[in-house]
Protein backbone atom coordinates (compact mmCIF):
# COMPACT_ATOMS: atom_id res chain seq x y z
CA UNK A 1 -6.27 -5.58 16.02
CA UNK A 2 -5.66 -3.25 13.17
CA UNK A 3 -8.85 -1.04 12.13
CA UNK A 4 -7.40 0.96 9.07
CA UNK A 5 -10.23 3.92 9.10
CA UNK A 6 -9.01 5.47 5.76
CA UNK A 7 -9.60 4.43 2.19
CA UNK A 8 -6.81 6.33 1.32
CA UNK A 9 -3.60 3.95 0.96
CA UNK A 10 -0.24 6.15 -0.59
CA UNK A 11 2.53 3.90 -2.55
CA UNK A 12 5.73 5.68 -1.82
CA UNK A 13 7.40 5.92 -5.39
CA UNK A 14 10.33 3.95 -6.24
CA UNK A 15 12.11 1.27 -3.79
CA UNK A 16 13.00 2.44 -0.17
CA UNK A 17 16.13 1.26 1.76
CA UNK A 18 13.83 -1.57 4.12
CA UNK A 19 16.48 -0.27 6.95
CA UNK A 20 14.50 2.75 7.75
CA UNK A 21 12.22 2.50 10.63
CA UNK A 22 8.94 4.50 11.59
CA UNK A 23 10.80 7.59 11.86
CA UNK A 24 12.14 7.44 8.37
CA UNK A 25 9.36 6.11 6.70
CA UNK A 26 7.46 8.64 8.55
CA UNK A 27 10.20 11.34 6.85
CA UNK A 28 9.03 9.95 4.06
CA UNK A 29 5.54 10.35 3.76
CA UNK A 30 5.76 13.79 4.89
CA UNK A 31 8.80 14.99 2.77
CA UNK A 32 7.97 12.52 -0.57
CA UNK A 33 4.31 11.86 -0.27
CA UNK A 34 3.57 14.99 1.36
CA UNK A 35 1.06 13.85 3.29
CA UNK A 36 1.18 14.12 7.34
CA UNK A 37 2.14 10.90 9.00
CA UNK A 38 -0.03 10.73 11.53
CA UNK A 39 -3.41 11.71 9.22
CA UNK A 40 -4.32 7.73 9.38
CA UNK A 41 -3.87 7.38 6.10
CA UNK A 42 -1.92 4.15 4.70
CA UNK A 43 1.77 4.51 3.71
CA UNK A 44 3.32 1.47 2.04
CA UNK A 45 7.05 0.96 1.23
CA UNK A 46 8.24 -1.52 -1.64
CA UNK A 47 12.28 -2.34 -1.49
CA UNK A 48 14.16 -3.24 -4.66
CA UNK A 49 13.67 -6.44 -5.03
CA UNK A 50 10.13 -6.25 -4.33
CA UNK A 51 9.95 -8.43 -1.89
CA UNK A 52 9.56 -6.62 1.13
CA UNK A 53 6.84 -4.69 2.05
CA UNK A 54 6.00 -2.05 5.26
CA UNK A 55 2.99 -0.23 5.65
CA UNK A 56 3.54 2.30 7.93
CA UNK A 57 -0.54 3.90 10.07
CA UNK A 58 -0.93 6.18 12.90
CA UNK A 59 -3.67 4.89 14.96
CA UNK A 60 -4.22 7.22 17.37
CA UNK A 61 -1.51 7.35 19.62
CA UNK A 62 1.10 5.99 17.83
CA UNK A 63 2.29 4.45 14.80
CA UNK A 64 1.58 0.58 13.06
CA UNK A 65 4.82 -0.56 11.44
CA UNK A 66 3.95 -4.04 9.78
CA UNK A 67 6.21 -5.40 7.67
CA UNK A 68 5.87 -8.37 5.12
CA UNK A 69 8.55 -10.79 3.19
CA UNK A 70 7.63 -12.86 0.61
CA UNK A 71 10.36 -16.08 0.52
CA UNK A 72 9.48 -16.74 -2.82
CA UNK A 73 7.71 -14.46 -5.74
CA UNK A 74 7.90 -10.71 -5.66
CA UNK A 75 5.08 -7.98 -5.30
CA UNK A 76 3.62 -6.63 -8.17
CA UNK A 77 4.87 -2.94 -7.06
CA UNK A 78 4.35 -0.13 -9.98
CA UNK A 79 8.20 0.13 -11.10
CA UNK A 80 7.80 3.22 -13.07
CA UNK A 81 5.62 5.50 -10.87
CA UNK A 82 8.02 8.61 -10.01
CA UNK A 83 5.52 9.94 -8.17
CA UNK A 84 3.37 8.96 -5.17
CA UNK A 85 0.23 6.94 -5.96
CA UNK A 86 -3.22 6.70 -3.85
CA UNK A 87 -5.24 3.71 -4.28
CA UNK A 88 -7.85 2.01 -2.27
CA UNK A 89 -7.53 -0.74 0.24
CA UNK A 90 -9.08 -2.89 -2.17
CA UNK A 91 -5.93 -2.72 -4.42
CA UNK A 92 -3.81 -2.84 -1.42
CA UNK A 93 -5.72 -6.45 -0.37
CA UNK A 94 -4.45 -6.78 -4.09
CA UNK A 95 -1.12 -5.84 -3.86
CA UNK A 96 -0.69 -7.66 -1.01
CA UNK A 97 -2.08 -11.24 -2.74
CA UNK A 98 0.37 -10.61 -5.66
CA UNK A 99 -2.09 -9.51 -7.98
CA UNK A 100 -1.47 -5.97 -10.24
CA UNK A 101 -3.15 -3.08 -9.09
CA UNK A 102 -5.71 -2.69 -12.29
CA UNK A 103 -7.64 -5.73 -12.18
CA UNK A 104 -10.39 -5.35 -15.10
CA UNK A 105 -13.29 -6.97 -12.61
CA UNK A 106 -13.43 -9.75 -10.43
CA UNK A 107 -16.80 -11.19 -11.66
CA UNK A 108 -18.42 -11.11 -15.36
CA UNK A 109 -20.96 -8.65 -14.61
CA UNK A 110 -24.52 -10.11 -15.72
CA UNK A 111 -27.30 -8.55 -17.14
CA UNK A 112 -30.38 -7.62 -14.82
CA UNK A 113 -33.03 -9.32 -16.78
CA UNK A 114 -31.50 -12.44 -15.47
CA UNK A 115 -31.70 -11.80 -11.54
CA UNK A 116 -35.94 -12.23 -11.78
């Protein structure tokens, strides 16, 4: 079982070549992200198409590579971040559902007079 321990989850900008294994993805979030690999933070990987995902975690004593195809549909990925993006595991949960990143709220939020 996968316990991700960090909140913070890195979106490697643009589409990556879904070829590269741990070591290049790991390349990756050193060299693009600049972050270090193995700092247990989340590094996800959108291809072209958007329709592959990795998500590339060191957790501990070596490295998570999960990878995820959709067979129909495509990920809402950010297409015109040039830069790498940090967002929360939350928004990851909603990547990962095919929902966009910046959902306005999940619930109406109610006023507190009416929880008496």
């Amino acid at each position: 079982m996968i316990e991700f321990t960090s909140d913070n989850v890195w979106l490697a900008p643009g589409a990556t070549d879904m070829r590269k294994s741990i070591d290049g993805l790991a390349a990756i979030a050193q060299h693009v992200i600049k972050q270090a690999p193995t700092s247990q933070q989340i590094f996800v990987f959108c291809n072209r198409s958007c329709s592959k995902i990795k998500i590339l975690y060191w957790g501990g004593n070596g490295f998570w590579l999960l990878y995820k195809r959709l067979e129909r549909g495509t990920f809402r990925w950010p297409k015109e971040v040039a830069v790498p993006v940090c967002i929360s595991r939350r928004q990851l949960a909603w990547l990962l559902d095919g929902l966009a990143l910046e959902q306005r709220f999940a619930h109406r939020p109610m006023d507190a007079k009416y929880l008496s």
